[in-house]
C-alpha atoms as a PDB file:
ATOM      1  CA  UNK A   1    -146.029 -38.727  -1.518  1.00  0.00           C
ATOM      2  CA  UNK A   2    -143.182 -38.261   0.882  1.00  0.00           C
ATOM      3  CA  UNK A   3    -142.545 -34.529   2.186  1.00  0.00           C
ATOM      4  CA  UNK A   4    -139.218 -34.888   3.407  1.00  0.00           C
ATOM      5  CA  UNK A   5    -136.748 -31.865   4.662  1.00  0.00           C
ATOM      6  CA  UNK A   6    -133.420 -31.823   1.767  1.00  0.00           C
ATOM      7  CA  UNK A   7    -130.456 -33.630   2.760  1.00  0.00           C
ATOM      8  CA  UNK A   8    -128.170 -31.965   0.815  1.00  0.00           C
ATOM      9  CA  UNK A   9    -127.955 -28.297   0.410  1.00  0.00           C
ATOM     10  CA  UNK A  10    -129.955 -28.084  -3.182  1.00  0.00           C
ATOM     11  CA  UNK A  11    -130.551 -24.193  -3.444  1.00  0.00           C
ATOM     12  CA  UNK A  12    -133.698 -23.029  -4.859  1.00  0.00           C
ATOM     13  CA  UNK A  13    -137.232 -24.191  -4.558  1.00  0.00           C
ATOM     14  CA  UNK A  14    -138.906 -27.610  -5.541  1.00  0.00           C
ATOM     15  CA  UNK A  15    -139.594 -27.955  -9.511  1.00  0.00           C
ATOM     16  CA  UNK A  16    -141.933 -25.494 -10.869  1.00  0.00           C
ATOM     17  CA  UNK A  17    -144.353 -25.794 -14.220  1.00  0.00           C
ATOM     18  CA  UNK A  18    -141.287 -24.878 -16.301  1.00  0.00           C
ATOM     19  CA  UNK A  19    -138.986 -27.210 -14.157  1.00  0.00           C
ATOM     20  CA  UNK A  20    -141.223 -30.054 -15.776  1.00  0.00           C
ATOM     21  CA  UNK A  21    -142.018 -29.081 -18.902  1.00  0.00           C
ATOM     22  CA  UNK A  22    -137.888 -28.728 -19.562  1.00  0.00           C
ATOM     23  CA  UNK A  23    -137.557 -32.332 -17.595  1.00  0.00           C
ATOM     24  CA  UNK A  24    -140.978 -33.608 -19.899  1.00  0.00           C
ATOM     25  CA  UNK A  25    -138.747 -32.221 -22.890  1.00  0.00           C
ATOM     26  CA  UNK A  26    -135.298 -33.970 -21.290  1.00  0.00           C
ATOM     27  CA  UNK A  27    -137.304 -37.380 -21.788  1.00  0.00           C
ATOM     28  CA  UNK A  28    -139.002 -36.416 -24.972  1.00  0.00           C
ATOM     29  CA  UNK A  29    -135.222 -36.041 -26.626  1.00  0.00           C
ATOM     30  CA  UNK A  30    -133.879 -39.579 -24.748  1.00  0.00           C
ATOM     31  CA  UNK A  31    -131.038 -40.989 -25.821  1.00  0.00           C
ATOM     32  CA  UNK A  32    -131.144 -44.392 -23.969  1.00  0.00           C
ATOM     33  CA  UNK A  33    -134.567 -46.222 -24.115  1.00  0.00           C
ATOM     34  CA  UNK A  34    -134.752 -48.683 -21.394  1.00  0.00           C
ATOM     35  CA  UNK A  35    -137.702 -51.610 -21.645  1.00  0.00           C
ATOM     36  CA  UNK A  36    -138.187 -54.626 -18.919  1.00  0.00           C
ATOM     37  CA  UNK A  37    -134.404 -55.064 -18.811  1.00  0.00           C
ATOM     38  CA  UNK A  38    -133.032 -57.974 -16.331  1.00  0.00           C
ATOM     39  CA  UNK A  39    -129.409 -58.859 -15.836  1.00  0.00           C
ATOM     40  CA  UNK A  40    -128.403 -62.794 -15.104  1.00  0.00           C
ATOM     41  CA  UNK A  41    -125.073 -64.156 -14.095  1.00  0.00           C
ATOM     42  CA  UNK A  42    -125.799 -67.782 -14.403  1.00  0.00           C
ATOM     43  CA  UNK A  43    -128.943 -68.725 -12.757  1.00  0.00           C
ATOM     44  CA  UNK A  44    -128.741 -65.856 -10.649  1.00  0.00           C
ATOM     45  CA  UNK A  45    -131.113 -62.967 -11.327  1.00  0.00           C
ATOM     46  CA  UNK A  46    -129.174 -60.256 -10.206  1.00  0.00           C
ATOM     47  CA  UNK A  47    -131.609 -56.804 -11.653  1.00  0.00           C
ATOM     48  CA  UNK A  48    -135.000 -57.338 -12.777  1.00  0.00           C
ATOM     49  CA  UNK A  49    -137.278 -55.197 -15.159  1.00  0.00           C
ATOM     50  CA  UNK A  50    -135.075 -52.048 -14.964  1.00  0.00           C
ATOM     51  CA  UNK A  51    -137.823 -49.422 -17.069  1.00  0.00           C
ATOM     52  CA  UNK A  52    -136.369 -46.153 -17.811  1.00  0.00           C
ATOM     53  CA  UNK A  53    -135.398 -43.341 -20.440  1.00  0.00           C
ATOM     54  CA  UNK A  54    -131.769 -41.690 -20.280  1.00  0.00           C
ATOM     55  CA  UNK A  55    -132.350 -37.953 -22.008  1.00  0.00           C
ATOM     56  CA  UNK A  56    -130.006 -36.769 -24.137  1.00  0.00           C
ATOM     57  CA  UNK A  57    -127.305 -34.166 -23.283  1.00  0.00           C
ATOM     58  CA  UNK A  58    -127.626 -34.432 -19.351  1.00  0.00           C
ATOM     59  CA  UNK A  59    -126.045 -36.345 -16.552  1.00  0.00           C
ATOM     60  CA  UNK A  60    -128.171 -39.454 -14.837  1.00  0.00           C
ATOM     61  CA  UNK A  61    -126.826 -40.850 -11.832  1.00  0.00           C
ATOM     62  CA  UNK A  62    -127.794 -44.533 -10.659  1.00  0.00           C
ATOM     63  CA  UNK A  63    -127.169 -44.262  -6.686  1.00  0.00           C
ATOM     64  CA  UNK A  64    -127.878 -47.236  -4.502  1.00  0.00           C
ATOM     65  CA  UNK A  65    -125.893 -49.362  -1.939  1.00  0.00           C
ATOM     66  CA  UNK A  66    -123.560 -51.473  -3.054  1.00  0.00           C
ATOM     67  CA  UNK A  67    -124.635 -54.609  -4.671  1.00  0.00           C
ATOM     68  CA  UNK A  68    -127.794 -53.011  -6.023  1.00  0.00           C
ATOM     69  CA  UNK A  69    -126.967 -53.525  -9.902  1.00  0.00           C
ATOM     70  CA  UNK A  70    -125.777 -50.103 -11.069  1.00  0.00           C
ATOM     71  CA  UNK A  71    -122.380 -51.005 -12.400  1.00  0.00           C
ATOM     72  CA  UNK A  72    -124.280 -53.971 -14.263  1.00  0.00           C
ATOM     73  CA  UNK A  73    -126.987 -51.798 -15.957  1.00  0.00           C
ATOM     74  CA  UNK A  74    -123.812 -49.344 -16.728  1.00  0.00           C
ATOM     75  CA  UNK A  75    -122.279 -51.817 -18.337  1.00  0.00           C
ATOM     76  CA  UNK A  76    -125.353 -53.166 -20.038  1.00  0.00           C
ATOM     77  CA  UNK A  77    -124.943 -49.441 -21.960  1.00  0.00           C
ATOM     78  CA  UNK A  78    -122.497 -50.432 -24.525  1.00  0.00           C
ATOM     79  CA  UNK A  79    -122.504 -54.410 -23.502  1.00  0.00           C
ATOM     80  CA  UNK A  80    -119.620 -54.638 -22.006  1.00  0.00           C
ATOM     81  CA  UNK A  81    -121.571 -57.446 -19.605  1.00  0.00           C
ATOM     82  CA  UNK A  82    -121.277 -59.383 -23.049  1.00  0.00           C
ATOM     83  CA  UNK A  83    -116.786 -59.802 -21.953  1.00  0.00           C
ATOM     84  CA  UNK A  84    -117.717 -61.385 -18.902  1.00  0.00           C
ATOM     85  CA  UNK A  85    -119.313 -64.606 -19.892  1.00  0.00           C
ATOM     86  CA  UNK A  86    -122.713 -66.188 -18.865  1.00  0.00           C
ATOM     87  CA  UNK A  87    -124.504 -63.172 -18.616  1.00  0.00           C
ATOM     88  CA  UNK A  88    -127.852 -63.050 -19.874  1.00  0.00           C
ATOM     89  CA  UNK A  89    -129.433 -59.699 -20.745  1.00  0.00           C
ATOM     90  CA  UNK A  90    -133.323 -59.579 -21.308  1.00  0.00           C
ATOM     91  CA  UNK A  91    -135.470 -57.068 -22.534  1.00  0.00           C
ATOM     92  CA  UNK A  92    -134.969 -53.849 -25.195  1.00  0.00           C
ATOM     93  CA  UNK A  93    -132.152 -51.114 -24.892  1.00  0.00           C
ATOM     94  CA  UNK A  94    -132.425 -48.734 -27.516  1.00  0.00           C
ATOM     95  CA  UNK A  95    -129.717 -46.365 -28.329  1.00  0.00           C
ATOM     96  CA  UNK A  96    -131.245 -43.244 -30.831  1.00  0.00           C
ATOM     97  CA  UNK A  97    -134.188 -45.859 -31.155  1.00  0.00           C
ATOM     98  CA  UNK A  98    -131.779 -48.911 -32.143  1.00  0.00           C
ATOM     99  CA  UNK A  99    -131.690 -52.073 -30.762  1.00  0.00           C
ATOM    100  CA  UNK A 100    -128.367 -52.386 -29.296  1.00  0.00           C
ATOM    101  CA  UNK A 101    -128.360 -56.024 -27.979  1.00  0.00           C
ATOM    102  CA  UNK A 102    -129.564 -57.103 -32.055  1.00  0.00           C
ATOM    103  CA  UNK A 103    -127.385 -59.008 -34.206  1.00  0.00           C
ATOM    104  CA  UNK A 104    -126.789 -56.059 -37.015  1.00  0.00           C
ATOM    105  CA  UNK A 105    -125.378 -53.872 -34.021  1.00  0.00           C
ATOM    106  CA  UNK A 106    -121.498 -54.382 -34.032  1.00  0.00           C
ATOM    107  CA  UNK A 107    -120.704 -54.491 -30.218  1.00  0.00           C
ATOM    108  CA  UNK A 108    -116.965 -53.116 -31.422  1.00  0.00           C
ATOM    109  CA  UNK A 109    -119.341 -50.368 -32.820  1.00  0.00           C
ATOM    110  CA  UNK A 110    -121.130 -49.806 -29.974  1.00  0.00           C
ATOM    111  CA  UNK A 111    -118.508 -48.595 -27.840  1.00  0.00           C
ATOM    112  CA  UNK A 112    -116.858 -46.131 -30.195  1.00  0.00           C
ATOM    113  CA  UNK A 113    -120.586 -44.589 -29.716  1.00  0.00           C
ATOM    114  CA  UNK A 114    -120.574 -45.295 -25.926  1.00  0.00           C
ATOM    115  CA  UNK A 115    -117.381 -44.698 -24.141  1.00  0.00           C
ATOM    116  CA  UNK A 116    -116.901 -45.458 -20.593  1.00  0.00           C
ATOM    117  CA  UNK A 117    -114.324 -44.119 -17.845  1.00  0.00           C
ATOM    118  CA  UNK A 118    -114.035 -46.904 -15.119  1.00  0.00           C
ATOM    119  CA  UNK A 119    -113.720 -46.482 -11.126  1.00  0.00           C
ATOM    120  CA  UNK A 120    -109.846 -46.386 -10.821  1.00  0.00           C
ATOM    121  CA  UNK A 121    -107.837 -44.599 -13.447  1.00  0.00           C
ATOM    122  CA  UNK A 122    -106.275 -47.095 -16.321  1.00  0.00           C
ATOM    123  CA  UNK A 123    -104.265 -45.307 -18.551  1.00  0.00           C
ATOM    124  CA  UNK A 124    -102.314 -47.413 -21.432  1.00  0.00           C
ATOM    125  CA  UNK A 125     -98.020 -47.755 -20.861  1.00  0.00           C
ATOM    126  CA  UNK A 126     -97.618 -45.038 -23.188  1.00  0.00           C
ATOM    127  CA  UNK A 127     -96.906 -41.626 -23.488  1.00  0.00           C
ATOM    128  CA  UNK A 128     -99.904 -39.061 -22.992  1.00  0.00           C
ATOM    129  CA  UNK A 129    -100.075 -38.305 -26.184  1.00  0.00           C
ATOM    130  CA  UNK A 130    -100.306 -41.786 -27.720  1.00  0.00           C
ATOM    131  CA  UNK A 131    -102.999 -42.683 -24.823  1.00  0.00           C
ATOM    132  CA  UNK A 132    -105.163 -40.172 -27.072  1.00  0.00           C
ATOM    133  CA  UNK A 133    -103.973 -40.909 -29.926  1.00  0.00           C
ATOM    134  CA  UNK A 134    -104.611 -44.603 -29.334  1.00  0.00           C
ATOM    135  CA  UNK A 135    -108.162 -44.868 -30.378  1.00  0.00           C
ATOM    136  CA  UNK A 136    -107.962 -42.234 -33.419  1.00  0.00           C
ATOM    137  CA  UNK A 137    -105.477 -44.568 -35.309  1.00  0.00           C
ATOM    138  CA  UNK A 138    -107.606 -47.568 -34.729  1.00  0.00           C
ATOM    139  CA  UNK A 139    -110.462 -45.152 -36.577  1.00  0.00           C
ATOM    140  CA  UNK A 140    -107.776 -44.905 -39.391  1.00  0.00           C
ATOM    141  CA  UNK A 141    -106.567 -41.298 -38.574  1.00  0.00           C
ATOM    142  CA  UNK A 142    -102.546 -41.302 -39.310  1.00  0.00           C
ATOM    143  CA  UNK A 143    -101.877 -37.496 -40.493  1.00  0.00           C
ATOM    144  CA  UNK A 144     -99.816 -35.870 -37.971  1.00  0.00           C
ATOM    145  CA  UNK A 145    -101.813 -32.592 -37.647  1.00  0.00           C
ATOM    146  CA  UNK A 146    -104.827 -34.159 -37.738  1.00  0.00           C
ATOM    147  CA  UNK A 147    -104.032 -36.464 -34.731  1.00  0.00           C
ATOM    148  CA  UNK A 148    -102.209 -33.327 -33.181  1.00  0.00           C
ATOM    149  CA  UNK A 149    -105.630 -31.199 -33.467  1.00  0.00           C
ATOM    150  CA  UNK A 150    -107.643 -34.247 -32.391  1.00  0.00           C
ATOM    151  CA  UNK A 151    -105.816 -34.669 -29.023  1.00  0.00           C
ATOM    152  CA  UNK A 152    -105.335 -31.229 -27.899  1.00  0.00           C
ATOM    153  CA  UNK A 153    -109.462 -31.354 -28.357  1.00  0.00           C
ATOM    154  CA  UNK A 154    -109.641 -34.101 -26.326  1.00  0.00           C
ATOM    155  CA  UNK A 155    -107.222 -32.919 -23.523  1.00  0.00           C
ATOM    156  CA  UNK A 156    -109.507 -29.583 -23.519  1.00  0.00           C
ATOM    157  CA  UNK A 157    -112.414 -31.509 -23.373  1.00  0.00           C
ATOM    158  CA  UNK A 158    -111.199 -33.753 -20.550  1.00  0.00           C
ATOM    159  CA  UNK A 159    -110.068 -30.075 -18.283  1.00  0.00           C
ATOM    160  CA  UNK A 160    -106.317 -31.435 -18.858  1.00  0.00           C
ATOM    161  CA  UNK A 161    -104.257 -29.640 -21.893  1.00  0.00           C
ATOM    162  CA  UNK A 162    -102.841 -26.915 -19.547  1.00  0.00           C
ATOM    163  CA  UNK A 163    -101.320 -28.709 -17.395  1.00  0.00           C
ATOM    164  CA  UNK A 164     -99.946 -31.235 -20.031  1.00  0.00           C
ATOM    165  CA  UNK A 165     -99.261 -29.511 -23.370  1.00  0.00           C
ATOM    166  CA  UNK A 166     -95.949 -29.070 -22.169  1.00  0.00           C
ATOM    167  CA  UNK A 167     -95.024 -32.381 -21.647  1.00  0.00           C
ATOM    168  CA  UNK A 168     -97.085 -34.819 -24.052  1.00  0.00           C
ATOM    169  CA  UNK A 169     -94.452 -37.443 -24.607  1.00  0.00           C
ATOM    170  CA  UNK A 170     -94.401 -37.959 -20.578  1.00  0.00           C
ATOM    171  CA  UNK A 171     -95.282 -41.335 -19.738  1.00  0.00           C
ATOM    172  CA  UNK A 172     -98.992 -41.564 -18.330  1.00  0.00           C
ATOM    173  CA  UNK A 173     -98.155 -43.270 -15.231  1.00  0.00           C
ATOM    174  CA  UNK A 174     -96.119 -40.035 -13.791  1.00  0.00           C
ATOM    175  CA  UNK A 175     -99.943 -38.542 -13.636  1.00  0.00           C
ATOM    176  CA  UNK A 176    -101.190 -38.347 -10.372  1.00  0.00           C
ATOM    177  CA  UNK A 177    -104.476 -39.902 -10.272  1.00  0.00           C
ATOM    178  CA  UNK A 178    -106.802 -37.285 -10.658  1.00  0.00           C
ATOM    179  CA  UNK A 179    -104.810 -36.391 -14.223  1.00  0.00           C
ATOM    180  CA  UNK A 180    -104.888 -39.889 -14.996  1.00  0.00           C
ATOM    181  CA  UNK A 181    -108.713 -40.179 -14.938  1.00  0.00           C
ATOM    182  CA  UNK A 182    -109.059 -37.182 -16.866  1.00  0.00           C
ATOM    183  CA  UNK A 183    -106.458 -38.337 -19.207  1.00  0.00           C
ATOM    184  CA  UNK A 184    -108.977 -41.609 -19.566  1.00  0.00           C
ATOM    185  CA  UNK A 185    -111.846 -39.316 -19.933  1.00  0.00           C
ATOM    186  CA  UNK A 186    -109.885 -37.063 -22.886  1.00  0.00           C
ATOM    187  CA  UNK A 187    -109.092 -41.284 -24.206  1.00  0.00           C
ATOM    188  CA  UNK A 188    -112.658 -41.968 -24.470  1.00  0.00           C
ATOM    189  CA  UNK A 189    -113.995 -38.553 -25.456  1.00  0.00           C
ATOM    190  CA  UNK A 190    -111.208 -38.704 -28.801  1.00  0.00           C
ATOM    191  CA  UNK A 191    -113.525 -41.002 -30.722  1.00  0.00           C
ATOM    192  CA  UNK A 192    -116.143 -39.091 -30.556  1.00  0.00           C
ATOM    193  CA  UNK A 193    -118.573 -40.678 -28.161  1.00  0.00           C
ATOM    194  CA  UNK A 194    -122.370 -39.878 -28.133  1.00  0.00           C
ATOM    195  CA  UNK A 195    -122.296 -41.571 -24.713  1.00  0.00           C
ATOM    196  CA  UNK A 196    -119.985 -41.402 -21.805  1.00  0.00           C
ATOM    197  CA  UNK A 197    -120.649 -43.993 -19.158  1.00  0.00           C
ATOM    198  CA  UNK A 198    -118.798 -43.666 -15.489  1.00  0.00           C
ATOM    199  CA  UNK A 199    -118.366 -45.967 -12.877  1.00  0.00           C
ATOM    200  CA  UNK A 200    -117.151 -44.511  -9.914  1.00  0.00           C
ATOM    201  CA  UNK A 201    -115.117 -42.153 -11.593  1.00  0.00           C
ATOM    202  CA  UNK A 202    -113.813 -39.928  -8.319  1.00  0.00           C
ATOM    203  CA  UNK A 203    -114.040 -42.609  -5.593  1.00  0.00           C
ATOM    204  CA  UNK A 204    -110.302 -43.291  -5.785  1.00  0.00           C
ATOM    205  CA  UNK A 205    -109.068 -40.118  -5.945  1.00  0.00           C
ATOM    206  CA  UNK A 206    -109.186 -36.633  -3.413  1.00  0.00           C
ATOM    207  CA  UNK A 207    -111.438 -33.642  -2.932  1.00  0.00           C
ATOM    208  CA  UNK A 208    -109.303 -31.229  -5.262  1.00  0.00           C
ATOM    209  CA  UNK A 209    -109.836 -34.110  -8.100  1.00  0.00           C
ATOM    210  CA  UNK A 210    -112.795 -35.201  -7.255  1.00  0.00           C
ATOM    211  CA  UNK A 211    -113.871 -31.240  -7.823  1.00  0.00           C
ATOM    212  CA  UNK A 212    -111.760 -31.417 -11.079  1.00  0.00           C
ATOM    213  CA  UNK A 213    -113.777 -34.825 -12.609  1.00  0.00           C
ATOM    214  CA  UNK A 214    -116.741 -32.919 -11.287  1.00  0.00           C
ATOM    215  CA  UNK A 215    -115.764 -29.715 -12.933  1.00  0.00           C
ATOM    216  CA  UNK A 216    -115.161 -32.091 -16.211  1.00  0.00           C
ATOM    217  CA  UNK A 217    -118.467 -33.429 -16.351  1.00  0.00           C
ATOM    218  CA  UNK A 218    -120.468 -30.127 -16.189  1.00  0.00           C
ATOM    219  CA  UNK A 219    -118.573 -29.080 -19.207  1.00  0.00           C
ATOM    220  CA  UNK A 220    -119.132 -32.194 -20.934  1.00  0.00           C
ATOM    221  CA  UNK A 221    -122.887 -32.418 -20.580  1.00  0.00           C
ATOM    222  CA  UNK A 222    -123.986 -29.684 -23.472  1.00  0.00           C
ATOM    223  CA  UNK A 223    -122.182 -32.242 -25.588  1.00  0.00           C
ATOM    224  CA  UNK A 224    -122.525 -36.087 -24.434  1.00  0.00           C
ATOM    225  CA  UNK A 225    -124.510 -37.665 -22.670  1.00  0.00           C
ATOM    226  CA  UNK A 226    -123.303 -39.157 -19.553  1.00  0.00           C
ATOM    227  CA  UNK A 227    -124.356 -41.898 -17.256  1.00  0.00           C
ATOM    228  CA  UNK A 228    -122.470 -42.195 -13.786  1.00  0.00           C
ATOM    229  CA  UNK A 229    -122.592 -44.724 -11.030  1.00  0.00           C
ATOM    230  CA  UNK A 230    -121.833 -42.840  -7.853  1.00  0.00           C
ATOM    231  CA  UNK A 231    -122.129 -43.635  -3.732  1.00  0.00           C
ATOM    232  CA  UNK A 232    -121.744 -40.258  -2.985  1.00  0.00           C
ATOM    233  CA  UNK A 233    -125.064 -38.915  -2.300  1.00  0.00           C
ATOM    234  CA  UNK A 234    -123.638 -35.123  -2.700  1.00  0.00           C
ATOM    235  CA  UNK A 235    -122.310 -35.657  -5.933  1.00  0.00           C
ATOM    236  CA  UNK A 236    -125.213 -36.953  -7.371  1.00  0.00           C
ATOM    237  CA  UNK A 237    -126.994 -33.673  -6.134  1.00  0.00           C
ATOM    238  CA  UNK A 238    -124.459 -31.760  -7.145  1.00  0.00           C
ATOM    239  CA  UNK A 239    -123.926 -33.059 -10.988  1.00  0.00           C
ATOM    240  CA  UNK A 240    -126.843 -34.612 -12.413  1.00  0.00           C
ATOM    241  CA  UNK A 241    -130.156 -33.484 -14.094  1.00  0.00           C
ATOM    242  CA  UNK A 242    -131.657 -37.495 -13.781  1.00  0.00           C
ATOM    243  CA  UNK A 243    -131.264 -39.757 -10.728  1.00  0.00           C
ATOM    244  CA  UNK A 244    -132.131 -43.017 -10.417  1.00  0.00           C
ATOM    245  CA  UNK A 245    -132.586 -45.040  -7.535  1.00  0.00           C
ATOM    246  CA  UNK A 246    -131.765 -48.848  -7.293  1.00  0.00           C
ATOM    247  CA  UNK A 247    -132.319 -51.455  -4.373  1.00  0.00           C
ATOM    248  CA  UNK A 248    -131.849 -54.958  -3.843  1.00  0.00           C
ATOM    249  CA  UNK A 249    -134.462 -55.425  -0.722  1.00  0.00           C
ATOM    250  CA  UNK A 250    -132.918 -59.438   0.193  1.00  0.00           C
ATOM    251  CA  UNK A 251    -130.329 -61.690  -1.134  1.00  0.00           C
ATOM    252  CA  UNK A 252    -133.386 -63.769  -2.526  1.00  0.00           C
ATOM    253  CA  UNK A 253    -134.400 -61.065  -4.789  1.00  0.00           C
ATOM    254  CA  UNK A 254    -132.973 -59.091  -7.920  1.00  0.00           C
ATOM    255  CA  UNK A 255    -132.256 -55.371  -7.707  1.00  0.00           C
ATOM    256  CA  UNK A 256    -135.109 -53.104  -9.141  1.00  0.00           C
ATOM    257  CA  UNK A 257    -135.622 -49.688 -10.348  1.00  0.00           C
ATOM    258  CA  UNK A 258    -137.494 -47.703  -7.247  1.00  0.00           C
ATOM    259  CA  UNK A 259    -137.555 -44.964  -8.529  1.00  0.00           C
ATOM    260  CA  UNK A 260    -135.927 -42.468 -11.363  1.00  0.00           C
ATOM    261  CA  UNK A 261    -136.797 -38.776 -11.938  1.00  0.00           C
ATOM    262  CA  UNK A 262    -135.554 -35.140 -11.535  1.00  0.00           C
ATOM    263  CA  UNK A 263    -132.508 -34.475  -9.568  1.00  0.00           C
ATOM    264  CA  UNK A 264    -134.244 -31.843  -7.194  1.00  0.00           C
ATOM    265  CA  UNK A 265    -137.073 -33.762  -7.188  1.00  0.00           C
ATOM    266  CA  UNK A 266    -135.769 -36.615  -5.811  1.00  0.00           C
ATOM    267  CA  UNK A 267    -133.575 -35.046  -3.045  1.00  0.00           C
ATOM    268  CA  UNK A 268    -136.566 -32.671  -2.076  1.00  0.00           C
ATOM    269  CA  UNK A 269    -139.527 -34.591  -2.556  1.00  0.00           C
ATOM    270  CA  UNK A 270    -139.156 -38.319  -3.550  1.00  0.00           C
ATOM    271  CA  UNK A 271    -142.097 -40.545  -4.782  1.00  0.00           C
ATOM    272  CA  UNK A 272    -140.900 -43.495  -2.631  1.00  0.00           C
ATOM    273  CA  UNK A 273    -140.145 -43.683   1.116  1.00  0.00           C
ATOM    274  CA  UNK A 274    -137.266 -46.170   0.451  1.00  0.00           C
ATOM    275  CA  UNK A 275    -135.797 -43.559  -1.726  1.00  0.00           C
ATOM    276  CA  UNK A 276    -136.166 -40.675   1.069  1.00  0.00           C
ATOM    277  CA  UNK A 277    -134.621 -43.544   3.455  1.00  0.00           C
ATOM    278  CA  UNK A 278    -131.607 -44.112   1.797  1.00  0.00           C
ATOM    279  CA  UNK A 279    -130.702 -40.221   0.672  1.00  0.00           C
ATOM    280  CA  UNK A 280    -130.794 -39.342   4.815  1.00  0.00           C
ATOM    281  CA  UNK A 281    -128.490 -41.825   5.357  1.00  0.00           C
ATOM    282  CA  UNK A 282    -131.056 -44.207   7.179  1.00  0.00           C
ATOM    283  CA  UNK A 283    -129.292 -47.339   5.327  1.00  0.00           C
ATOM    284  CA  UNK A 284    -127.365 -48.327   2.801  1.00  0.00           C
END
């Protein structure tokens, strides 16, 4: 066990009885199952026997230097790896305790069920409101009040209708790019998502949005579940309940889980001294 001085300025004291028993619970209700999962572009191995749950109604971040495999296991989440061609994914991901990589779950499906907001902001060459609107008519939802009442939800949801319901028929691209990521998080969160995977979401844009996305996913976390990739170290304190710690020791060898657990936990107190190395900075 590695004692180790917090990096980060996490208020309060290390996990107590009931800071376990709600983290036991967190597991208990998981949303994601994850069992021996290994990633392969090719013949290269590039993550190997990833083991972990992802609870239900929380935020886990996967933090590691680049190259480590998070953005792969993201996107193993709703198979999106399955777009890129010769990728092999091995092992079980369970999704509410269904396989999600067998052959009676509709990848097309799966992503209405698992949304995901990617690093830099990609809003469609419409209007705000149709960039909402977009994935409620491909549901089959055509009445005008319905979509109306639909996409105001989703601009709430997404920490954006104030500053937009003025102006819905605007083109998306006169955003500036902390609206347009939130305007791809209100996209995603209009079909209803149980699931919200990020990659990156804030690295493009400045501290005010950066506080805005951050803002966003608090608020968002009593009703989806959200996965995010992040580099930022204080972030990943800041937001999540869940972190998970990745590492690809040598070119030679796939990434691996090192180590996943409580948020406070692992900034305070981490299992592994890899973990404690990388969270002060010492590499990565």
């Amino acid at each position: 066990m590695v004692t180790m001085i917090p990096a980060y300025n996490l208020t309060g004291s290390l996990p107590t009885l009931d800071d376990e028993d709600m983290t036991a619970q967190r597991i208990a209700d998981s949303r994601f199952t994850l069992e021996d999962v290994s990633v392969a572009y090719g013949r290269d191995q590039v993550v190997e026997g990833v083991s972990m749950q992802i609870p239900s109604q929380s935020v886990t971040a996967l933090i590691g230097p680049s190259g480590c495999g998070k953005s792969t296991l993201l996107r193993c989440l709703n198979r999106m790896n399955d777009e890129l061609g010769n990728v092999h994914v091995s092992g079980r991901i369970a999704l509410d305790g269904q396989d999600i990589m067998s052959k009676a779950m509709d990848p097309v499906d799966l992503r209405m069920r698992v949304g995901q907001v990617f690093q830099r902001p990609n809003p469609f060459p419409m209007s705000i409101y149709e960039n909402v609107a977009y994935g409620l008519r491909t549901q089959g939802i055509r009445g005008r009040h319905d979509l109306d009442a639909l996409v105001e939800e989703s601009l709430r949801g997404a920490a954006l209708w104030d500053e937009v319901k003025a102006s819905l028929k605007k083109h998306a691209f006169d955003l500036s790019g902390g609206q347009q990521q939130r305007l791809c998080i209100a996209r995603a969160l209009a079909t209803k998502p149980e699931v919200l995977l990020m990659d990156e979401p804030a690295s493009a844009l400045d501290p005010i949005s950066t506080q805005q996305i951050e803002d966003t996913i608090a608020a968002l976390k009593d009703s989806v579940t959200i996965v995010i990739v992040t580099h930022n170290m204080q972030q990943a304190a800041r937001i999540s309940d869940q972190t998970a710690f990745m590492l690809r020791e040598s070119l030679d060898r796939p990434a691996h889980l090192i180590e996943v657990g409580d948020t406070r936990q692992m900034f305070t107190n981490p299992h592994d001294s890899r973990t404690e190395s990388y969270i002060t900075g010492r590499f990565g």
